[in-house]
C-alpha atoms as a PDB file:
ATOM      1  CA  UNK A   1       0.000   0.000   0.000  1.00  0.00           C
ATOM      2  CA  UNK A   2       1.276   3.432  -1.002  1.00  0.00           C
ATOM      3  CA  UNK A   3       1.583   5.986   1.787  1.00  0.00           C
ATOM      4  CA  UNK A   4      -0.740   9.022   1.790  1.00  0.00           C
ATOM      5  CA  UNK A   5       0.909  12.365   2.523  1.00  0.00           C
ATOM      6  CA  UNK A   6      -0.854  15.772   2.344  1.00  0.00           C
ATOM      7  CA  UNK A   7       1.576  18.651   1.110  1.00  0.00           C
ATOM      8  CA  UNK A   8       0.941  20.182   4.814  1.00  0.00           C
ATOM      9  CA  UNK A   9       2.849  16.648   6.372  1.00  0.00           C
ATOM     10  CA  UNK A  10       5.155  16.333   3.542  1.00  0.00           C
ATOM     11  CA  UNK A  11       7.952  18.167   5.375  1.00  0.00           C
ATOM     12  CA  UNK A  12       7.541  15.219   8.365  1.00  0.00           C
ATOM     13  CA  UNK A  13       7.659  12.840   5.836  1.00  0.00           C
ATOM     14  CA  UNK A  14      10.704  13.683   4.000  1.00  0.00           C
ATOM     15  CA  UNK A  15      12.419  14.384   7.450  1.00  0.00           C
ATOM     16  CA  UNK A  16      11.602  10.810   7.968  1.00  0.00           C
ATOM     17  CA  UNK A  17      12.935   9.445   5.354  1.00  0.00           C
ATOM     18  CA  UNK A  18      16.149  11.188   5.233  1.00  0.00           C
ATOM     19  CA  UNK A  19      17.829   7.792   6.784  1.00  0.00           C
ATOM     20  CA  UNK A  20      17.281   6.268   3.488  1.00  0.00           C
ATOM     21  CA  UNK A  21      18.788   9.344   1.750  1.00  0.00           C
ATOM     22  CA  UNK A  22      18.202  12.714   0.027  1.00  0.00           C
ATOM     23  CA  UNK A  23      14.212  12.742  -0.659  1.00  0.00           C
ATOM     24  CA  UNK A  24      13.071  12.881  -4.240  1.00  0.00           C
ATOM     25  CA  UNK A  25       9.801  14.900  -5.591  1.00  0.00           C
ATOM     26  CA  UNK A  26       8.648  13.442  -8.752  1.00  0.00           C
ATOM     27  CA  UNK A  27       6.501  15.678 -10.472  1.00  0.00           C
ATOM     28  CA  UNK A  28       4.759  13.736 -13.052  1.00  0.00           C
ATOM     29  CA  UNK A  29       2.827  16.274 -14.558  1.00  0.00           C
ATOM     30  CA  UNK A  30       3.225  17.147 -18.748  1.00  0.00           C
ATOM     31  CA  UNK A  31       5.285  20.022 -19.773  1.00  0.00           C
ATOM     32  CA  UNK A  32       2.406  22.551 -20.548  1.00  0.00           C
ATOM     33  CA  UNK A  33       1.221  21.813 -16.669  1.00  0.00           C
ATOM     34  CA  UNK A  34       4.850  22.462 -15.338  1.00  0.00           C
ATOM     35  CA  UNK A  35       4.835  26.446 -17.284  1.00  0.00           C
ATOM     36  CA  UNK A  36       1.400  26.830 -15.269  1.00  0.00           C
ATOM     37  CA  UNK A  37       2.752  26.031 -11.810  1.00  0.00           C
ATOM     38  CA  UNK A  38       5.515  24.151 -10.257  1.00  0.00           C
ATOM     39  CA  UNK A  39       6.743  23.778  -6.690  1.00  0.00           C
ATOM     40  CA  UNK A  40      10.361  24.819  -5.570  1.00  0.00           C
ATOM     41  CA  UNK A  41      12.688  22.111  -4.230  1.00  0.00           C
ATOM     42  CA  UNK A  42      13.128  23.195  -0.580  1.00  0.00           C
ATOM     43  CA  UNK A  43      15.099  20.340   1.816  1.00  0.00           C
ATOM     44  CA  UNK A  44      13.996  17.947  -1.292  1.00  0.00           C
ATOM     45  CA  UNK A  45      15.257  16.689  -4.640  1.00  0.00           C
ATOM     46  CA  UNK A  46      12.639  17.826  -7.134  1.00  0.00           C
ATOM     47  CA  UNK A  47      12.598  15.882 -10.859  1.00  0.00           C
ATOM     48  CA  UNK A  48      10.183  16.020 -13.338  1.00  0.00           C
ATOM     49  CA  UNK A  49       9.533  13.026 -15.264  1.00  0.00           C
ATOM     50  CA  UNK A  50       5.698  12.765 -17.216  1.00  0.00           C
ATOM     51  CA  UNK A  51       3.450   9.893 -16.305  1.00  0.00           C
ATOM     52  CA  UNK A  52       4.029   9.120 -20.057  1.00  0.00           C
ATOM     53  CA  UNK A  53       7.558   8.332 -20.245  1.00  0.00           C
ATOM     54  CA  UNK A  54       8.150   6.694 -16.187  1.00  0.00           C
ATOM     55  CA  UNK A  55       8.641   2.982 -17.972  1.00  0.00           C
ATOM     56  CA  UNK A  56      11.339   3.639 -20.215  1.00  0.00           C
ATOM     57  CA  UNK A  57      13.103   5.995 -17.770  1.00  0.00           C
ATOM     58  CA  UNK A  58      13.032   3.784 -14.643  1.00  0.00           C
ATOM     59  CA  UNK A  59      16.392   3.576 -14.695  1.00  0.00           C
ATOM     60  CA  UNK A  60      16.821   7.179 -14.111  1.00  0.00           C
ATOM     61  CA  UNK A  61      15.650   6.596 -10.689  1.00  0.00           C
ATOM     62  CA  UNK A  62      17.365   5.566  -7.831  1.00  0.00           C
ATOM     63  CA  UNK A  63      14.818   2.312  -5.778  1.00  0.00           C
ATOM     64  CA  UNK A  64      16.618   3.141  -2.351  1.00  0.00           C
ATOM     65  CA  UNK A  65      16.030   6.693  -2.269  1.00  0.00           C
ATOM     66  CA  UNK A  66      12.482   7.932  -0.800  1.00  0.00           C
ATOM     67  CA  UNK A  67      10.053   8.920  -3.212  1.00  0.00           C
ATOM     68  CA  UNK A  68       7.599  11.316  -3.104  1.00  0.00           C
ATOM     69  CA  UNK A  69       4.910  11.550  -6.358  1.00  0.00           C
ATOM     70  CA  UNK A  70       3.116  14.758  -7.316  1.00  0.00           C
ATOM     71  CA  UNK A  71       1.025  15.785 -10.291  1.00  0.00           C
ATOM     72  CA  UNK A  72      -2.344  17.931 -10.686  1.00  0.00           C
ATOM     73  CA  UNK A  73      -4.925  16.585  -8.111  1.00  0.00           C
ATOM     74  CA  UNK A  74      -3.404  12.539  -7.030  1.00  0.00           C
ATOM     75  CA  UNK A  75      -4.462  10.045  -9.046  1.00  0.00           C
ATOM     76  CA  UNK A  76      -1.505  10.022 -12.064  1.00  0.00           C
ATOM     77  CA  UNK A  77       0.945  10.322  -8.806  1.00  0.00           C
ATOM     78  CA  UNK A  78      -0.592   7.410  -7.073  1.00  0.00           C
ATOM     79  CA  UNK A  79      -0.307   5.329 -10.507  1.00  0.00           C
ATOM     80  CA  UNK A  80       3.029   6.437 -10.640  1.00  0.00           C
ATOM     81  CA  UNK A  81       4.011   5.159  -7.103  1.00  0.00           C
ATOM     82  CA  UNK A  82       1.876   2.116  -7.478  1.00  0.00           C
ATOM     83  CA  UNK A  83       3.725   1.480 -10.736  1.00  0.00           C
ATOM     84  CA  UNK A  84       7.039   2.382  -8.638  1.00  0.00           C
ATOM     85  CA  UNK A  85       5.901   0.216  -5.719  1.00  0.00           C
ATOM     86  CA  UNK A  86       5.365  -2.848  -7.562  1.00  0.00           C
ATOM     87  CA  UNK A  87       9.130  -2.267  -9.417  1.00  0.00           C
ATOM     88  CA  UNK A  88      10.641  -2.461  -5.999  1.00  0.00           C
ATOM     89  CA  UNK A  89      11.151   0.726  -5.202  1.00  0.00           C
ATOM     90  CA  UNK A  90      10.392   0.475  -1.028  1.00  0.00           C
ATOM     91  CA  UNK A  91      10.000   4.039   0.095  1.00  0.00           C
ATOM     92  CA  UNK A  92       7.033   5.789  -1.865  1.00  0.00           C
ATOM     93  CA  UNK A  93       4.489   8.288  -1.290  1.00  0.00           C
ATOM     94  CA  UNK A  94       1.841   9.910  -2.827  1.00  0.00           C
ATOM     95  CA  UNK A  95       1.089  13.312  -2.616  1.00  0.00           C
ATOM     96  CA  UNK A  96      -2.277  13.520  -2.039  1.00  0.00           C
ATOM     97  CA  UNK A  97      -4.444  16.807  -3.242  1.00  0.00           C
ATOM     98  CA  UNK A  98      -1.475  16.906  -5.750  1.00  0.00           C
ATOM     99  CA  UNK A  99      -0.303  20.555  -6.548  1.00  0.00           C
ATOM    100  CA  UNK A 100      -3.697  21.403  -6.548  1.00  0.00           C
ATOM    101  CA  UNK A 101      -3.459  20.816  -2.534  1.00  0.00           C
ATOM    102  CA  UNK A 102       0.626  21.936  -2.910  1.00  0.00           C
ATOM    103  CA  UNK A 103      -0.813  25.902  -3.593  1.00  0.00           C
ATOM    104  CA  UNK A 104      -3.884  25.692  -0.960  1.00  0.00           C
ATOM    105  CA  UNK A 105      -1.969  24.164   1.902  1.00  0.00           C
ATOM    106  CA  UNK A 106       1.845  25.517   1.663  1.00  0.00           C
ATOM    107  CA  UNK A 107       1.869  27.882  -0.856  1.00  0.00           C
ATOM    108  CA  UNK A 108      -0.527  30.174  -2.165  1.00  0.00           C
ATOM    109  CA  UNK A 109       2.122  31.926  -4.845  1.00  0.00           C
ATOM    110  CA  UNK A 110       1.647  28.308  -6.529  1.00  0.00           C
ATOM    111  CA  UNK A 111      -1.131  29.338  -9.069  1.00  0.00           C
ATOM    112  CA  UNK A 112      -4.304  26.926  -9.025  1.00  0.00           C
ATOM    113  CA  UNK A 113      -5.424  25.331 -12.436  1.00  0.00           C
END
């Protein structure tokens, strides 16, 4: 089961994680998304890699190091760490409320869309 973490407990949930390494954000949103709004990497690692192209790139990604998924409102990020899950990767979370929930809970200057 992939872990649940709203943007406003992500910061416990990196810090809990950093054991297992430097924390990744995947943002898994498509480019046009990303020139709408995009989160800064603060205490994190943030990489964007769309939903589209995680297969063929898996390799680009480290299993060990905690994983956090984010797109537009959950549900392509939860694929994504289900997908990542199942591939072995043992520290994932999804980023529930997505961006979306990103702008409304830690930063308003995050434009909604």
């Amino acid at each position: 089961m992939v872990v649940q973490v709203r943007p406003g407990e992500l910061a416990q949930w990196l810090q809990s994680m950093r054991p297992h390494g430097q924390p990744l954000v995947l943002d898994v949103r498509e480019p046009a998304e990303l020139q709408v709004a995009s989160v800064r990497a603060d205490g994190f690692e943030l990489r964007t890699i769309p939903m589209g192209v995680i297969p063929p790139r898996l390799n680009e990604l480290d299993p060990e190091q905690p994983i956090a998924c984010l797109c537009h409102h959950g549900g392509r990020s939860m694929q994504v760490a289900q997908f990542l899950q199942s591939r072995g990767f043992s520290n994932v979370a999804n980023i529930a409320g997505g961006i979306n929930a990103w702008s409304a809970e830690l930063d308003p200057s995050v434009p909604r869309y």
